[in-house]
C-alpha atoms as a PDB file:
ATOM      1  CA  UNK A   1      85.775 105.634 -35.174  1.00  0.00           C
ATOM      2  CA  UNK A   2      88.762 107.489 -35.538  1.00  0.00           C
ATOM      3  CA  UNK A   3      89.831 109.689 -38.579  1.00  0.00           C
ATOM      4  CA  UNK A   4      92.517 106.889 -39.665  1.00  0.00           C
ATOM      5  CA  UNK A   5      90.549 104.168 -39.363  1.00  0.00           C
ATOM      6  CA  UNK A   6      87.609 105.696 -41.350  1.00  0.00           C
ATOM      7  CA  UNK A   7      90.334 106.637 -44.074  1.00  0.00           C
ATOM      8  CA  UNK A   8      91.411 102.825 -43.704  1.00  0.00           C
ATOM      9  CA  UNK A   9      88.229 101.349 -44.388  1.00  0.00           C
ATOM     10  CA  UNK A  10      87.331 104.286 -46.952  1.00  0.00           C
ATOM     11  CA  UNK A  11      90.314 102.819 -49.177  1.00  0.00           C
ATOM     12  CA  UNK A  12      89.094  99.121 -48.518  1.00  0.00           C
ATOM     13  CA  UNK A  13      86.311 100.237 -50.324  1.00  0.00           C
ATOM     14  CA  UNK A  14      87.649 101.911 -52.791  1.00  0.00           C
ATOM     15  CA  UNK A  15      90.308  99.643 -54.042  1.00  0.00           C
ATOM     16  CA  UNK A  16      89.884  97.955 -57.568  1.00  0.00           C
ATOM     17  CA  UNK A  17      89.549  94.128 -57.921  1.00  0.00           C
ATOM     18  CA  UNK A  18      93.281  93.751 -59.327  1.00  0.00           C
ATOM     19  CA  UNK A  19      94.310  95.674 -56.146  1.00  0.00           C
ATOM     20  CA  UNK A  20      92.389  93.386 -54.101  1.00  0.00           C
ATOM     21  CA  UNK A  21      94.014  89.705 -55.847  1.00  0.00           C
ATOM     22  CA  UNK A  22      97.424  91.512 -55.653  1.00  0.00           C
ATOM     23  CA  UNK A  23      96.919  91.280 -51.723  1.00  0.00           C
ATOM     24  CA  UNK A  24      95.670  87.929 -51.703  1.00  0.00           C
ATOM     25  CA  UNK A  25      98.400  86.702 -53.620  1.00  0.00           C
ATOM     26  CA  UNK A  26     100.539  88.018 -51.112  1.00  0.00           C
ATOM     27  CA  UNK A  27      99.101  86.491 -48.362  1.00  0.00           C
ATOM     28  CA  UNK A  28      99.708  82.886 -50.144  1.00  0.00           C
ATOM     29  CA  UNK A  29     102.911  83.769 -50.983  1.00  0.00           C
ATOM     30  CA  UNK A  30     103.513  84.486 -47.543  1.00  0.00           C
ATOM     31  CA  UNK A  31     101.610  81.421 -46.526  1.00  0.00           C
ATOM     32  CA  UNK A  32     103.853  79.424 -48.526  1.00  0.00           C
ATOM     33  CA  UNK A  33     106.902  80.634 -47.093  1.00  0.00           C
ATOM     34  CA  UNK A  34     105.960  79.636 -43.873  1.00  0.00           C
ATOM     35  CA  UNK A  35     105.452  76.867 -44.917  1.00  0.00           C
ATOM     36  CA  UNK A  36     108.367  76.111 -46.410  1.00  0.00           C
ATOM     37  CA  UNK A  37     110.426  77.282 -43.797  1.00  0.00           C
ATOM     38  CA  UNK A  38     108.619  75.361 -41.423  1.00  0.00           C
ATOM     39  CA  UNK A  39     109.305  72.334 -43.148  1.00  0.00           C
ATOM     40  CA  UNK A  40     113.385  73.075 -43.760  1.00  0.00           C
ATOM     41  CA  UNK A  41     113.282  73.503 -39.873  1.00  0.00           C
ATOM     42  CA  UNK A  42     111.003  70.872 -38.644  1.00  0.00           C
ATOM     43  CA  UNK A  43     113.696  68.126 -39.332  1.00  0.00           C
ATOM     44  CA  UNK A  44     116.460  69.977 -37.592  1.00  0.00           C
ATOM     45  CA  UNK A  45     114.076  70.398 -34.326  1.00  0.00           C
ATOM     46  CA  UNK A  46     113.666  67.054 -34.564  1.00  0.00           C
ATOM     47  CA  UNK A  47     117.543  65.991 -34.905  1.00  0.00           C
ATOM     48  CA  UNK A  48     118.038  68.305 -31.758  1.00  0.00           C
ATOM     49  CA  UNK A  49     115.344  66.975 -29.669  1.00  0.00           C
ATOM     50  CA  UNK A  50     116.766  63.461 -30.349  1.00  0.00           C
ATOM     51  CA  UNK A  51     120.298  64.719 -29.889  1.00  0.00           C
ATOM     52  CA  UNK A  52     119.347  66.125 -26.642  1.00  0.00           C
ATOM     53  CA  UNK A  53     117.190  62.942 -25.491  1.00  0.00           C
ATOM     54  CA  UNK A  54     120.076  60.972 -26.419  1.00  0.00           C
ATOM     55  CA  UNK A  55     122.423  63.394 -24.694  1.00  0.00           C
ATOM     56  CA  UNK A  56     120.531  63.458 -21.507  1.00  0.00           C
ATOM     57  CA  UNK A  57     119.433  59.330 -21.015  1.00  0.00           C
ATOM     58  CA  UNK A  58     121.507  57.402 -18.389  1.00  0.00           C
ATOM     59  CA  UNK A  59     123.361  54.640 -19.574  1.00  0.00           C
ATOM     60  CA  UNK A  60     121.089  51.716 -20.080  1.00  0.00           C
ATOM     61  CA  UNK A  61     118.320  54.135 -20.577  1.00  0.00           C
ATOM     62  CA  UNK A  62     116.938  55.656 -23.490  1.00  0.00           C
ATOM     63  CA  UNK A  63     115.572  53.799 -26.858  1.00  0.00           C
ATOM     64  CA  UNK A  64     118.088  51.124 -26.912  1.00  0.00           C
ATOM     65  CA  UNK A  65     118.190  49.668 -23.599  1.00  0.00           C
ATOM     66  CA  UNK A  66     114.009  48.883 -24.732  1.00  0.00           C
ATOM     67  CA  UNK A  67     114.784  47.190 -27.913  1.00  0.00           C
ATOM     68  CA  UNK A  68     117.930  45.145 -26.569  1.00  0.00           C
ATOM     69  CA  UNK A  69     115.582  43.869 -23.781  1.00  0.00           C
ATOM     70  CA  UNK A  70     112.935  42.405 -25.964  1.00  0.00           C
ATOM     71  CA  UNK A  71     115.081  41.231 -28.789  1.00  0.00           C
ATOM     72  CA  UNK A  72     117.055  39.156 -25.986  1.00  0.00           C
ATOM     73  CA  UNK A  73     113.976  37.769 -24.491  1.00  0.00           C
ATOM     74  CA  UNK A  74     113.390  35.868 -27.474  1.00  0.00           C
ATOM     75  CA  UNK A  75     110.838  39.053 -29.185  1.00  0.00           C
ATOM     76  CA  UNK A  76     112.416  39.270 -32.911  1.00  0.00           C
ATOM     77  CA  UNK A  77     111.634  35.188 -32.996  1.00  0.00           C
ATOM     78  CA  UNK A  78     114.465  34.360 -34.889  1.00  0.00           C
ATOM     79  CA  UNK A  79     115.944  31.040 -35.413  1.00  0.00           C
ATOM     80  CA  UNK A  80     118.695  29.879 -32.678  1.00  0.00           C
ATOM     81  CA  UNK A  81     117.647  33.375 -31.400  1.00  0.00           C
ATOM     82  CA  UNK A  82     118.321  36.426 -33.033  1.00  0.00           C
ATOM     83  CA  UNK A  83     119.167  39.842 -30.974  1.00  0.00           C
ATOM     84  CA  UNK A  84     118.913  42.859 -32.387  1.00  0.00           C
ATOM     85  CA  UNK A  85     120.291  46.087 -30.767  1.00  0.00           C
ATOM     86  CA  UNK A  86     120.539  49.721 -31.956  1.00  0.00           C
ATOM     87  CA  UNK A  87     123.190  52.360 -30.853  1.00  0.00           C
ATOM     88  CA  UNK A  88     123.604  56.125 -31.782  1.00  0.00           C
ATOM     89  CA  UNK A  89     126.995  57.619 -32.097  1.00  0.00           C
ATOM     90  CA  UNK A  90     127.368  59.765 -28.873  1.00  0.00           C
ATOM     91  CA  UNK A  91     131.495  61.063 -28.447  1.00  0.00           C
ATOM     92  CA  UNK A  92     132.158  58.504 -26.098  1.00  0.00           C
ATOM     93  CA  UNK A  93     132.423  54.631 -25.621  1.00  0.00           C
ATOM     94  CA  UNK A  94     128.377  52.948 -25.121  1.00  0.00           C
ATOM     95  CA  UNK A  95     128.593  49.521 -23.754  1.00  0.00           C
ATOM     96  CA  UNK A  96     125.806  46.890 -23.967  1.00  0.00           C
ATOM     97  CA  UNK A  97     125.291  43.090 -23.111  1.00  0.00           C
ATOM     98  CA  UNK A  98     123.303  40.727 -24.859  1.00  0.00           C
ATOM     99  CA  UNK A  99     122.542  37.252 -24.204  1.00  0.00           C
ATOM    100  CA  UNK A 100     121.975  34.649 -27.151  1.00  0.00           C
ATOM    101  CA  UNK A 101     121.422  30.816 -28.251  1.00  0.00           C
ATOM    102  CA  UNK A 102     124.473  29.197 -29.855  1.00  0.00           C
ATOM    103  CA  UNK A 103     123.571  29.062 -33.620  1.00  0.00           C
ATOM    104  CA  UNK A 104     122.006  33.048 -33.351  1.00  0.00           C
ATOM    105  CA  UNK A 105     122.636  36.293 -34.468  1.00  0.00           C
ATOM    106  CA  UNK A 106     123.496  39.579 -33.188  1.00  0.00           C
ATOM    107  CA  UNK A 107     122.491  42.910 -34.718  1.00  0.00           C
ATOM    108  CA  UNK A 108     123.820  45.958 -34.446  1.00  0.00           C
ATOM    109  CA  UNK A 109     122.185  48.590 -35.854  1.00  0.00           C
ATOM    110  CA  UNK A 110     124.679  51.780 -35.649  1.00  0.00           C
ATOM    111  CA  UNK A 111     123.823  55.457 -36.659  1.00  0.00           C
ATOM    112  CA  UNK A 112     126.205  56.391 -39.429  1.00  0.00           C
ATOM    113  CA  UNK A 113     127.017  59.344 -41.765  1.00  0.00           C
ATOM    114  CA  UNK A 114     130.161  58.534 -44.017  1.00  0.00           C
ATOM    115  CA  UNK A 115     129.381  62.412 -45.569  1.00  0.00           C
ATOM    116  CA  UNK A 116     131.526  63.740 -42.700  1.00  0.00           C
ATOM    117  CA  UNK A 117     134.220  61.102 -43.572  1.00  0.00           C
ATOM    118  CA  UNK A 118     133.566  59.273 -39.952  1.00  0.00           C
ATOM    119  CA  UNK A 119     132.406  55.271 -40.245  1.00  0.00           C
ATOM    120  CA  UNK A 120     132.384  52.513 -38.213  1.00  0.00           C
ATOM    121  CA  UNK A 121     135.025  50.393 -38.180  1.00  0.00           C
ATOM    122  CA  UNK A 122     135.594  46.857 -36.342  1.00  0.00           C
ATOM    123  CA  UNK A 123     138.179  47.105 -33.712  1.00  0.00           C
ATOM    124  CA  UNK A 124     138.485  43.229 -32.511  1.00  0.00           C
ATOM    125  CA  UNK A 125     136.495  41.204 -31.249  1.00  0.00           C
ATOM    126  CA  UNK A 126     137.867  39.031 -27.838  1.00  0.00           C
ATOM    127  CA  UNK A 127     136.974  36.128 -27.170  1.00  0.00           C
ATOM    128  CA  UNK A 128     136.062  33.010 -29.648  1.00  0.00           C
ATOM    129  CA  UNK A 129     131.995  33.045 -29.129  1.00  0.00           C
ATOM    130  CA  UNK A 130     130.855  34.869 -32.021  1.00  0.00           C
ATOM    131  CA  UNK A 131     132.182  35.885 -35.254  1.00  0.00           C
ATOM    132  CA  UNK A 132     131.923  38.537 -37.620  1.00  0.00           C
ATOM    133  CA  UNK A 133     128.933  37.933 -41.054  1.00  0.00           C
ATOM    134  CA  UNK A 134     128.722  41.039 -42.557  1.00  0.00           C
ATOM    135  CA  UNK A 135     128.537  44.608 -42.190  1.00  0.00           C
ATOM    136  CA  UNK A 136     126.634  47.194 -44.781  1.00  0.00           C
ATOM    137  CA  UNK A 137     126.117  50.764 -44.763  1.00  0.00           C
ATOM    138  CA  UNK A 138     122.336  51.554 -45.588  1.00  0.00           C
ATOM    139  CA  UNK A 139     121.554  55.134 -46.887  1.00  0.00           C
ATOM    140  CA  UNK A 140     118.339  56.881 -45.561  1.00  0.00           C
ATOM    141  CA  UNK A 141     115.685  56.483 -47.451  1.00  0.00           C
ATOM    142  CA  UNK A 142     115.156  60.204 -49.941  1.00  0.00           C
ATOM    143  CA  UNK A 143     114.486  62.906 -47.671  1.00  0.00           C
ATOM    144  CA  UNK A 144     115.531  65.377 -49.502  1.00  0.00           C
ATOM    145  CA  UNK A 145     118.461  66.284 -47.099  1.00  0.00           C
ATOM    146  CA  UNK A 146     121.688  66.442 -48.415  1.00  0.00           C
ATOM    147  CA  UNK A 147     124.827  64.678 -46.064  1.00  0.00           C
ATOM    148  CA  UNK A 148     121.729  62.828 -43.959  1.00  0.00           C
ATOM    149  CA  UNK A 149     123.354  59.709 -42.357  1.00  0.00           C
ATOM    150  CA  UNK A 150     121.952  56.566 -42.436  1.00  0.00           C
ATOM    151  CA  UNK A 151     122.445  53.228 -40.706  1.00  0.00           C
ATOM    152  CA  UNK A 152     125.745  50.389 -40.206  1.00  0.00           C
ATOM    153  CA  UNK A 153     124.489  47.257 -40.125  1.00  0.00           C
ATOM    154  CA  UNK A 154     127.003  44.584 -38.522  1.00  0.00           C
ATOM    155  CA  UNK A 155     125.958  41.084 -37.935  1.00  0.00           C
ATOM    156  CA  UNK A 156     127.460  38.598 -36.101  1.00  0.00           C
ATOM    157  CA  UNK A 157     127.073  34.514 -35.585  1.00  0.00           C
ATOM    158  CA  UNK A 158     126.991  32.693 -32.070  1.00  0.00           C
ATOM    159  CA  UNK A 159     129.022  30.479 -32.931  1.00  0.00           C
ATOM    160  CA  UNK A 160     129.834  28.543 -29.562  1.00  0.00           C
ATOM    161  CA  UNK A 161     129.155  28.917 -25.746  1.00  0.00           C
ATOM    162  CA  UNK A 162     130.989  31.314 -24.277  1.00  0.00           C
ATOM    163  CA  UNK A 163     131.461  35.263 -23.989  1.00  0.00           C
ATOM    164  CA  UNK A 164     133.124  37.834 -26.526  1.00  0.00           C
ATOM    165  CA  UNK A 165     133.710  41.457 -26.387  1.00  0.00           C
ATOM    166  CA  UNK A 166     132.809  42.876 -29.906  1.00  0.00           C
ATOM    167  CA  UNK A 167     134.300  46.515 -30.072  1.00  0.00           C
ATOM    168  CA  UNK A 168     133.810  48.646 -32.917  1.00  0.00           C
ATOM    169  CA  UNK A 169     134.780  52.487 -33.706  1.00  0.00           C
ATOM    170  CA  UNK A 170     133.401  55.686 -35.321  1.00  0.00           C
ATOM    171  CA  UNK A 171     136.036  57.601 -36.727  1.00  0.00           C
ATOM    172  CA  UNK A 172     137.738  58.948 -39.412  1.00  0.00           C
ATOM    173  CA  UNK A 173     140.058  56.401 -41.930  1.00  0.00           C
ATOM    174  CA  UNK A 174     143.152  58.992 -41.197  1.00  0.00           C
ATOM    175  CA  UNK A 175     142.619  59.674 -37.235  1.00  0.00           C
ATOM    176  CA  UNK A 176     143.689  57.205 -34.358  1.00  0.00           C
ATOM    177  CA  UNK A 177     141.460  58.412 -32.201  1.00  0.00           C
ATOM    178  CA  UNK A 178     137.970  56.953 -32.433  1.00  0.00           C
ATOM    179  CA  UNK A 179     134.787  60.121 -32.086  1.00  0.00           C
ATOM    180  CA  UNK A 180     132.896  57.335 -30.411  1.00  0.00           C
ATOM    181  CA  UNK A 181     133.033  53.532 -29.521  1.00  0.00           C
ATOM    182  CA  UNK A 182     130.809  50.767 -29.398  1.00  0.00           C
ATOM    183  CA  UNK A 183     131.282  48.573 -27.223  1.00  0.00           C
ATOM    184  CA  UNK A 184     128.781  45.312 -27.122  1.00  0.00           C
ATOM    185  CA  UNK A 185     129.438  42.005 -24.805  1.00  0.00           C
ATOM    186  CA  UNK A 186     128.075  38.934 -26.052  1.00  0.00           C
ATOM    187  CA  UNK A 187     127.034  36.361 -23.288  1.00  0.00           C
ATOM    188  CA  UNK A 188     126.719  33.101 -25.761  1.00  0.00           C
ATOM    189  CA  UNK A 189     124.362  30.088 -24.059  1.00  0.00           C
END
């Protein structure tokens, strides 16, 4: 052994019991700020690894293009066939076709956060095929995050054969300019 480590272990020794609980409180109190900071940062890894996934998918790739194809072969089941489909907002325009029965309904499921001031908001919709139901804005569920976005929901009726062209727009109530677009084609059988 050398000298300091013999002095080292002398003092272990020689410590009082209050000396040695100070120390392990310490260590828990340092426990629990990892901890904590561990979960404050945990969400925002997760955000950027989304962001990124999102970020990097080729069009028609990624988590939508999945769900679009098995709500459109008939997998949510609903009556006169119900498509669901679920887009991010990504600074730029992300187009999708669907196919559905007359008498069905489309979903769209849009990532929203009206604590930045952006929503979505319908641009027009071309053609007669479908028309608009409803549209609400769903807030996360408590996470404990403050300004987390939540969800648009739009929904939209089949109402006869033919195709539209449903556009919709994330911006700002004040700014022309849209920060992304949605842009869904509706192929009505």
């Amino acid at each position: 052994f050398s000298r300091q480590t013999v002095r080292t272990a002398d003092l272990c020794k020689c410590r009082k019991a209050s000396d040695r609980s100070q120390v392990q409180r310490g260590r828990r109190s340092v426990a629990r700020m990892a901890r904590c900071v561990w979960g404050a940062l945990l969400p925002l890894v997760l955000v950027l690894l989304a962001l990124i996934r999102a970020g990097s998918a080729a069009p028609g790739e990624g988590p939508e293009r999945g769900r679009m194809q098995s709500a459109a072969a008939g997998g949510d089941g609903g009556v006169g066939g119900a498509v669901e489909l679920r887009m991010g907002f990504t600074n730029q325009v992300t187009e999708k076709e669907v196919k559905v029965q007359k008498g069905g309904t489309v979903k769209l499921i849009l990532d929203s956060n009206p604590t930045t001031g952006y929503k979505w908001f319908l641009n027009g919709i071309e053609g007669a095929a479908v028309k608009k139901d409803s549209s609400e804005y769903t807030a996360p569920a408590a996470t404990g995050m403050v300004g987390g976005g939540g969800v648009d929901v739009w929904n939209f009726k089949a109402e006869q054969a033919g195709t539209s062209k449903v556009v919709l727009d994330y911006k700002r109530p004040w700014e022309e300019t849209p920060a992304s677009q949605a842009v869904v084609t509706v192929d009505v059988e």
